[in-house]
Protein backbone atom coordinates (compact mmCIF):
# COMPACT_ATOMS: atom_id res chain seq x y z
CA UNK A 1 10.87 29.32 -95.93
CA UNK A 2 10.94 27.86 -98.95
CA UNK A 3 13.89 25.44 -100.11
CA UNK A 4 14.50 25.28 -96.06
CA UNK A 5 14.49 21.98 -94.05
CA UNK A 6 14.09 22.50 -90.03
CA UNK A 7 13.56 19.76 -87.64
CA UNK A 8 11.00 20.63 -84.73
CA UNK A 9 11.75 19.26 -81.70
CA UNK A 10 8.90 17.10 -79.75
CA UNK A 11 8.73 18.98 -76.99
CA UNK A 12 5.93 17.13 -74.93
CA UNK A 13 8.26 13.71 -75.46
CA UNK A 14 11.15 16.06 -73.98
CA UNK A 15 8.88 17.47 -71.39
CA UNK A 16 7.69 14.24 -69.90
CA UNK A 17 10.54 11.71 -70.56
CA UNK A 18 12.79 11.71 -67.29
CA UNK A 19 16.17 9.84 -67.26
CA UNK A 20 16.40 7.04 -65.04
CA UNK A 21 19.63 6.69 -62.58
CA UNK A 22 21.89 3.91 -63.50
CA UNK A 23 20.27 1.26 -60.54
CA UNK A 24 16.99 1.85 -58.98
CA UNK A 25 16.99 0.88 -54.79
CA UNK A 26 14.50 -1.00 -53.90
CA UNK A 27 11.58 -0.21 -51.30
CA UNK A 28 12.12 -0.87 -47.85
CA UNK A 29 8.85 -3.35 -48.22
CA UNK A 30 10.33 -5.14 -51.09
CA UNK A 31 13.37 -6.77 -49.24
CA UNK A 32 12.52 -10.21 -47.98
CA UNK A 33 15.20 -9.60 -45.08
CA UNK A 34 13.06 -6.64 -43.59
CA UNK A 35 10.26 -9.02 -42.78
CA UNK A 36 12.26 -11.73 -40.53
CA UNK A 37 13.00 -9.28 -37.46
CA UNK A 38 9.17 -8.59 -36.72
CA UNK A 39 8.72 -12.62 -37.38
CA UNK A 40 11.48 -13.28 -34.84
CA UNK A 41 10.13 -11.11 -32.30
CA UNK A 42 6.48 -12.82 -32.36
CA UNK A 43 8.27 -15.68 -32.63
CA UNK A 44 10.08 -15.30 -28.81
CA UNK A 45 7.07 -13.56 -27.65
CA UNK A 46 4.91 -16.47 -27.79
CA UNK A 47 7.99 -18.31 -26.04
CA UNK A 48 8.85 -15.80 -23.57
CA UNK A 49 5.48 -14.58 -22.46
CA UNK A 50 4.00 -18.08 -21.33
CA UNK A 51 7.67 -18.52 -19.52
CA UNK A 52 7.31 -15.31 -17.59
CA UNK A 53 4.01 -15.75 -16.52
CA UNK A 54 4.47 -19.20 -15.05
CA UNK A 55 7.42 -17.57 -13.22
CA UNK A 56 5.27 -15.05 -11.89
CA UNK A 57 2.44 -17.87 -10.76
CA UNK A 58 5.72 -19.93 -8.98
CA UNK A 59 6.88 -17.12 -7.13
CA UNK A 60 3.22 -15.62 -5.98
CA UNK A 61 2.81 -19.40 -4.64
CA UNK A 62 6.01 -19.58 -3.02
CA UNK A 63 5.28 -16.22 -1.39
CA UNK A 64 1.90 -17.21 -0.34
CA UNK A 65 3.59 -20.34 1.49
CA UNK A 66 6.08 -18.44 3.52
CA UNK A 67 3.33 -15.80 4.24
CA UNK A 68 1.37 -18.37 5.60
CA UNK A 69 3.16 -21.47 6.82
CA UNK A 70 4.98 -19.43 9.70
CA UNK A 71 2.13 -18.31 11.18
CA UNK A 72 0.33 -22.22 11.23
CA UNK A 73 4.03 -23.53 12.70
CA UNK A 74 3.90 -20.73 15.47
CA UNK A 75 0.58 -21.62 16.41
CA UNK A 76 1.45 -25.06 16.80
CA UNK A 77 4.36 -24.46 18.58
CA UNK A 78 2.75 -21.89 21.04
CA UNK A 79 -0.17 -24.48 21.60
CA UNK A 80 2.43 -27.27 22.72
CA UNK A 81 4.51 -25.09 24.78
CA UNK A 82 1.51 -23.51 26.53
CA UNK A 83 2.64 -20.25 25.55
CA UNK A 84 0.93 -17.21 25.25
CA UNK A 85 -0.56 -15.69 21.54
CA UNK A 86 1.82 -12.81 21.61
CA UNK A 87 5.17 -15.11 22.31
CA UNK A 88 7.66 -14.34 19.84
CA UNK A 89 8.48 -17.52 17.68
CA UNK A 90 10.54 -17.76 14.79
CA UNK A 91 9.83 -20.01 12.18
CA UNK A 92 12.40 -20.49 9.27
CA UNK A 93 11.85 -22.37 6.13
CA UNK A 94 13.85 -24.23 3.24
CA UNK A 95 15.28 -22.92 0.40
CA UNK A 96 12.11 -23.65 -1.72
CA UNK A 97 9.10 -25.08 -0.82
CA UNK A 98 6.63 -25.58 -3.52
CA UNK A 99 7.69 -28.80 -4.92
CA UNK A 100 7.74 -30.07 -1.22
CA UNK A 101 3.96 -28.66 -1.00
CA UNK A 102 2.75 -30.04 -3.90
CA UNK A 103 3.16 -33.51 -2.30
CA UNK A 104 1.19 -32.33 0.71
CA UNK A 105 4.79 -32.02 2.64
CA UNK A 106 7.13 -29.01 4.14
CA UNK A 107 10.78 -29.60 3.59
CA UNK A 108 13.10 -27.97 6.21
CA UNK A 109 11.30 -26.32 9.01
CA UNK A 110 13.18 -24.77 11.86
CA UNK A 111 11.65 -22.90 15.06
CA UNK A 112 13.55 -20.74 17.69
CA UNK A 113 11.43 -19.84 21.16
CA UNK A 114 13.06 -17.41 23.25
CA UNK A 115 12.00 -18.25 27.19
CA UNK A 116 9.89 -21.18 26.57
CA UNK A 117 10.32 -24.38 28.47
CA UNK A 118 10.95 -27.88 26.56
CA UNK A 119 11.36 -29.45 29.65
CA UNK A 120 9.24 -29.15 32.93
CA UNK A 121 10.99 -26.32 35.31
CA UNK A 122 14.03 -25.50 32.88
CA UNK A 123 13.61 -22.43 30.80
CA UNK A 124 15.90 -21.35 27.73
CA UNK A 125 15.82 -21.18 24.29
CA UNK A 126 14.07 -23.78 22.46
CA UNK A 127 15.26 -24.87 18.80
CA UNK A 128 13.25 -27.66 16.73
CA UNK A 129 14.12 -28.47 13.63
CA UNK A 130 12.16 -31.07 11.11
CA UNK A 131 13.59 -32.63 7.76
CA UNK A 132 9.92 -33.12 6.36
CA UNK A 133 6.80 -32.24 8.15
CA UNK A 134 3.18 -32.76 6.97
CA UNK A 135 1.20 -29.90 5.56
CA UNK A 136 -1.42 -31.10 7.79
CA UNK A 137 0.48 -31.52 11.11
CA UNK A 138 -2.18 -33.36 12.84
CA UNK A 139 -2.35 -35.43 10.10
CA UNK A 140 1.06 -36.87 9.35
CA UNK A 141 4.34 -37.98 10.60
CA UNK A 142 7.19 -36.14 11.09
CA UNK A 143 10.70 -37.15 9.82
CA UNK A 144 14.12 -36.31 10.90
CA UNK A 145 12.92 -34.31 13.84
CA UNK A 146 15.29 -33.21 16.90
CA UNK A 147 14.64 -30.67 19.78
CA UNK A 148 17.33 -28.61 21.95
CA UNK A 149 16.81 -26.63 25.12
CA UNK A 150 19.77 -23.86 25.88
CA UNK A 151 19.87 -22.99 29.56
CA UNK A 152 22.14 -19.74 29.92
CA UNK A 153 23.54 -19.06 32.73
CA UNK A 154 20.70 -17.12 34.23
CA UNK A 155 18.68 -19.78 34.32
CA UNK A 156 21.10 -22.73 34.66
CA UNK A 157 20.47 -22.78 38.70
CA UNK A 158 17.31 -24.63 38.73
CA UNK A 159 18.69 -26.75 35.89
CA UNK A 160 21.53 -27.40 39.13
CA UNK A 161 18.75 -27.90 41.47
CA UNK A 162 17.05 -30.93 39.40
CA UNK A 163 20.36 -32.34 38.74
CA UNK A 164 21.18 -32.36 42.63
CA UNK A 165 17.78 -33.31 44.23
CA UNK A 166 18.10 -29.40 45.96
CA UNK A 167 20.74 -29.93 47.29
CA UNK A 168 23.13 -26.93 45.71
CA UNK A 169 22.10 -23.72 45.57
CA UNK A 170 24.98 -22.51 43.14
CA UNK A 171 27.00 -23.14 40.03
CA UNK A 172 28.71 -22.72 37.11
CA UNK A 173 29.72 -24.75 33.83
CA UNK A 174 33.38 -24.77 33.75
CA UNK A 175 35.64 -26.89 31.57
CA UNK A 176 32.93 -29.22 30.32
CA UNK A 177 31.89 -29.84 33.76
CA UNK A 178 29.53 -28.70 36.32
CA UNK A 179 30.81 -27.37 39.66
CA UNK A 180 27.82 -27.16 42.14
CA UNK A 181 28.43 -25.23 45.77
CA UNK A 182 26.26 -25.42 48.67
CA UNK A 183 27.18 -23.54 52.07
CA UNK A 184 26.88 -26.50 54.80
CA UNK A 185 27.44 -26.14 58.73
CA UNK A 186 30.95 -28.20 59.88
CA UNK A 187 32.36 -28.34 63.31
CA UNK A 188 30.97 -25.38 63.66
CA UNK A 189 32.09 -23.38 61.28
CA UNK A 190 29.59 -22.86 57.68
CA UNK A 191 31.92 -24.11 55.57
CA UNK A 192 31.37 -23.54 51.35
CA UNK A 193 30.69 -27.38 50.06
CA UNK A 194 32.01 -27.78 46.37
CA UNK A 195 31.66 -30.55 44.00
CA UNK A 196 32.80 -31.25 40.18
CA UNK A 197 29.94 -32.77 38.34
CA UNK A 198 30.59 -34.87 35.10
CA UNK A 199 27.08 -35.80 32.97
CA UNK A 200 25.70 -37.69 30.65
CA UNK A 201 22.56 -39.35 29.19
CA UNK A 202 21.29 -42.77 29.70
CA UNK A 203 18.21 -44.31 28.49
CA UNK A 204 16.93 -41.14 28.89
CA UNK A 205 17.80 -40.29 32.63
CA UNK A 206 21.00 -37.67 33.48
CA UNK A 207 23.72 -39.23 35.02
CA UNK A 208 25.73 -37.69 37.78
CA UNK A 209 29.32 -38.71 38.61
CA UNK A 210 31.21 -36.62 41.02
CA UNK A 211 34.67 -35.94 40.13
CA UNK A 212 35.83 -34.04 42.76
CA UNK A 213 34.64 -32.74 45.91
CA UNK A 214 35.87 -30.20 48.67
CA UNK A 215 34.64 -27.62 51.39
CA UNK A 216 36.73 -25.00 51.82
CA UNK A 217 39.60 -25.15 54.57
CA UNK A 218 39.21 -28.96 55.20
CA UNK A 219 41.06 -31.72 53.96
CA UNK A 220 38.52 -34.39 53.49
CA UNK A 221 37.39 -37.34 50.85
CA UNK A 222 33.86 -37.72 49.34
CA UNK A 223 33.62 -40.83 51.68
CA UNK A 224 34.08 -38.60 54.93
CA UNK A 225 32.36 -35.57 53.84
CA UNK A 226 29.29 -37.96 53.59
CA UNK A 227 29.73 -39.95 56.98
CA UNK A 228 30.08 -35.94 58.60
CA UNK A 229 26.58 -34.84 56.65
CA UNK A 230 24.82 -37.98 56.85
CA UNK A 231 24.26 -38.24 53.37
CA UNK A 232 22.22 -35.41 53.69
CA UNK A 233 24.03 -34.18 50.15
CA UNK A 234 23.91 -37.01 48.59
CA UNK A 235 22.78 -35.31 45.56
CA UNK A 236 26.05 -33.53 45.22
CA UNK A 237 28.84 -36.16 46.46
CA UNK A 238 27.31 -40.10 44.85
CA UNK A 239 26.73 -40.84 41.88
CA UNK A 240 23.52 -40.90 40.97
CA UNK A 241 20.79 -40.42 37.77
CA UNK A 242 18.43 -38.13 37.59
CA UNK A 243 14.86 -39.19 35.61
CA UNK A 244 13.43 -36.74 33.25
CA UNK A 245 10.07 -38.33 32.12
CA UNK A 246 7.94 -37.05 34.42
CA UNK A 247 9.26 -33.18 32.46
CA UNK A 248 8.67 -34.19 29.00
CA UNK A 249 5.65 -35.31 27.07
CA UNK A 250 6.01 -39.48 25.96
CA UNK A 251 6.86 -38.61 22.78
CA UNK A 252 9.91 -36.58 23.43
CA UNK A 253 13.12 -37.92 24.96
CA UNK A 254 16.28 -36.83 26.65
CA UNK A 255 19.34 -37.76 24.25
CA UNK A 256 22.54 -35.74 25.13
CA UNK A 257 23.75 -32.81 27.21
CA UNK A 258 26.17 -30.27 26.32
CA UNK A 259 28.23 -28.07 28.45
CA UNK A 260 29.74 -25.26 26.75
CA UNK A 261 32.28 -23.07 26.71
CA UNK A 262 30.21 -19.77 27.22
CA UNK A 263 28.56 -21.45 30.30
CA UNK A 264 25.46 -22.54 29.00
CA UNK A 265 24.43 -26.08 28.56
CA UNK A 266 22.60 -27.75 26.03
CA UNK A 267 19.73 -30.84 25.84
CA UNK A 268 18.91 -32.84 23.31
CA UNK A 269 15.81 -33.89 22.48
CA UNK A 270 14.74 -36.74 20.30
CA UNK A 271 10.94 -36.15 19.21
CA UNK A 272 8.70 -38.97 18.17
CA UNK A 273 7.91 -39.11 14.31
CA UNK A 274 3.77 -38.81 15.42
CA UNK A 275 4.12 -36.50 18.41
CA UNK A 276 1.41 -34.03 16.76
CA UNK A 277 -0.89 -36.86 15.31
CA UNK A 278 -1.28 -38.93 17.83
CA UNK A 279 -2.59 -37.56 21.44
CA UNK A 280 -0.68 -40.02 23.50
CA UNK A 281 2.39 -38.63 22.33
CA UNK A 282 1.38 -35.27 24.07
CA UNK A 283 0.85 -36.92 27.43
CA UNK A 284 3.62 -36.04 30.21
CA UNK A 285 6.02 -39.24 30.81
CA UNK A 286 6.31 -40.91 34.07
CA UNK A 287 9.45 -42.10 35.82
């Protein structure tokens, strides 16, 4: 109208102008701190990965070498102990052999045969055990290397038969001894002979020392017991030793016997460092 003032508001400028908040948050992708966890990651990736897969490549070796080893030791074993393919042996390894192979070397090897013989005619359980041996066995020396036989008590009567030349035909272990029996004929009556063994090794050979002697219902000394059989048993009542060499190959020797509580007794064997590299080694001793 006229003589009136209005004012018109601009409603496009009111339409399109927004007010802003009072502080704006940033993007996610703007903030320099949500880049350094993905960085980090890659970062230990690239560390941990290599790590992990030269840990896997150290433990497939050290599997392959205790999948394999065994079964070259047993064969080795059962060759030198004429025994049979299917004999049970036991091979037993260190704690960790790859460094060891890596040199061309085995560290700690240790073998248990059940029923084998060590020496000629006496059967038990055989136990080696080796320090260091050579990958190659034929090919090396071996270091720190001792033998054992166990004779139970099963088979401890032909152990009592070498020991005696024959002469006993029974016995046990008893008190760290060995009391041998043998039933012999005596004014005519057979009368059960009885003698307390004590042994020991010598340069190799067993030696016997009687330390008490008897037959059962007579009074008499070692002396007169061997005037009445004529020395016949000898093997039981004099001291005597017994050699070994002619049982064991050259590079093996007899070191120390044991007799144990549970009745069993124990030789020990020292082995030669080159009993598998050198041939002569292999070949049976003589007396």
């Amino acid at each position: 109208m006229p003589g009136s003032s209005r004012t018109v508001p601009d409603v496009a400028a009111s339409a399109d102008t927004v007010p802003l908040p009072d502080s704006i948050p940033p993007r996610d992708d703007d903030r320099p701190e949500a880049l350094e966890p993905p960085r980090r990651r890659r970062r230990w990736l690239r560390i941990a990965v290599p790590v992990v897969v030269l840990l896997l490549v150290i433990g497939a070796a050290e599997l392959a070498i205790r999948l394999i080893v065994p079964g070259i030791v047993s064969s080795v074993v059962r060759e030198n102990l004429s025994l049979s393919e299917e004999h049970p042996v036991e091979v037993r390894l260190g704690a960790f052999e790859l460094p060891s192979v890596l040199t061309g070397r085995l560290s700690t090897v240790e073998v248990e045969v059940d029923d084998a013989q060590l020496i000629d005619g006496l059967t038990g359980t055989v136990r080696l055990r080796a320090d260091s041996v050579p990958f190659a066995v034929s090919e090396g020396e071996i270091r720190g290397a001792s033998a054992s036989l166990m004779i139970g008590k099963d088979e401890l009567p032909a152990a009592i038969g070498l020991f005696t030349a024959g002469v006993a035909d029974g016995g046990v272990v008893s008190g760290g001894e060995l009391v041998v029996s043998r039933e012999v004929a005596l004014f005519g009556a057979d009368v059960r002979l009885e003698a307390t063994l004590g042994l020991s090794v010598a340069d190799g050979d067993v030696v016997i020392e009687p330390r008490a002697v008897g037959a059962a219902g007579f009074d008499l000394s070692a002396d007169r017991l061997r005037e009445l059989t004529g020395g016949t048993f000898d093997g039981m009542l004099s001291p005597h030793d017994v050699c070994v060499a002619d049982r064991l190959p050259t590079g093996l020797e007899l070191t120390g016997i044991d007799l144990l509580s549970t009745g069993a007794a124990r030789l020990t064997v020292a082995v030669a460092p080159d009993i598998l590299s050198n041939p002569a080694q292999l070949e049976t001793g003589s007396c």
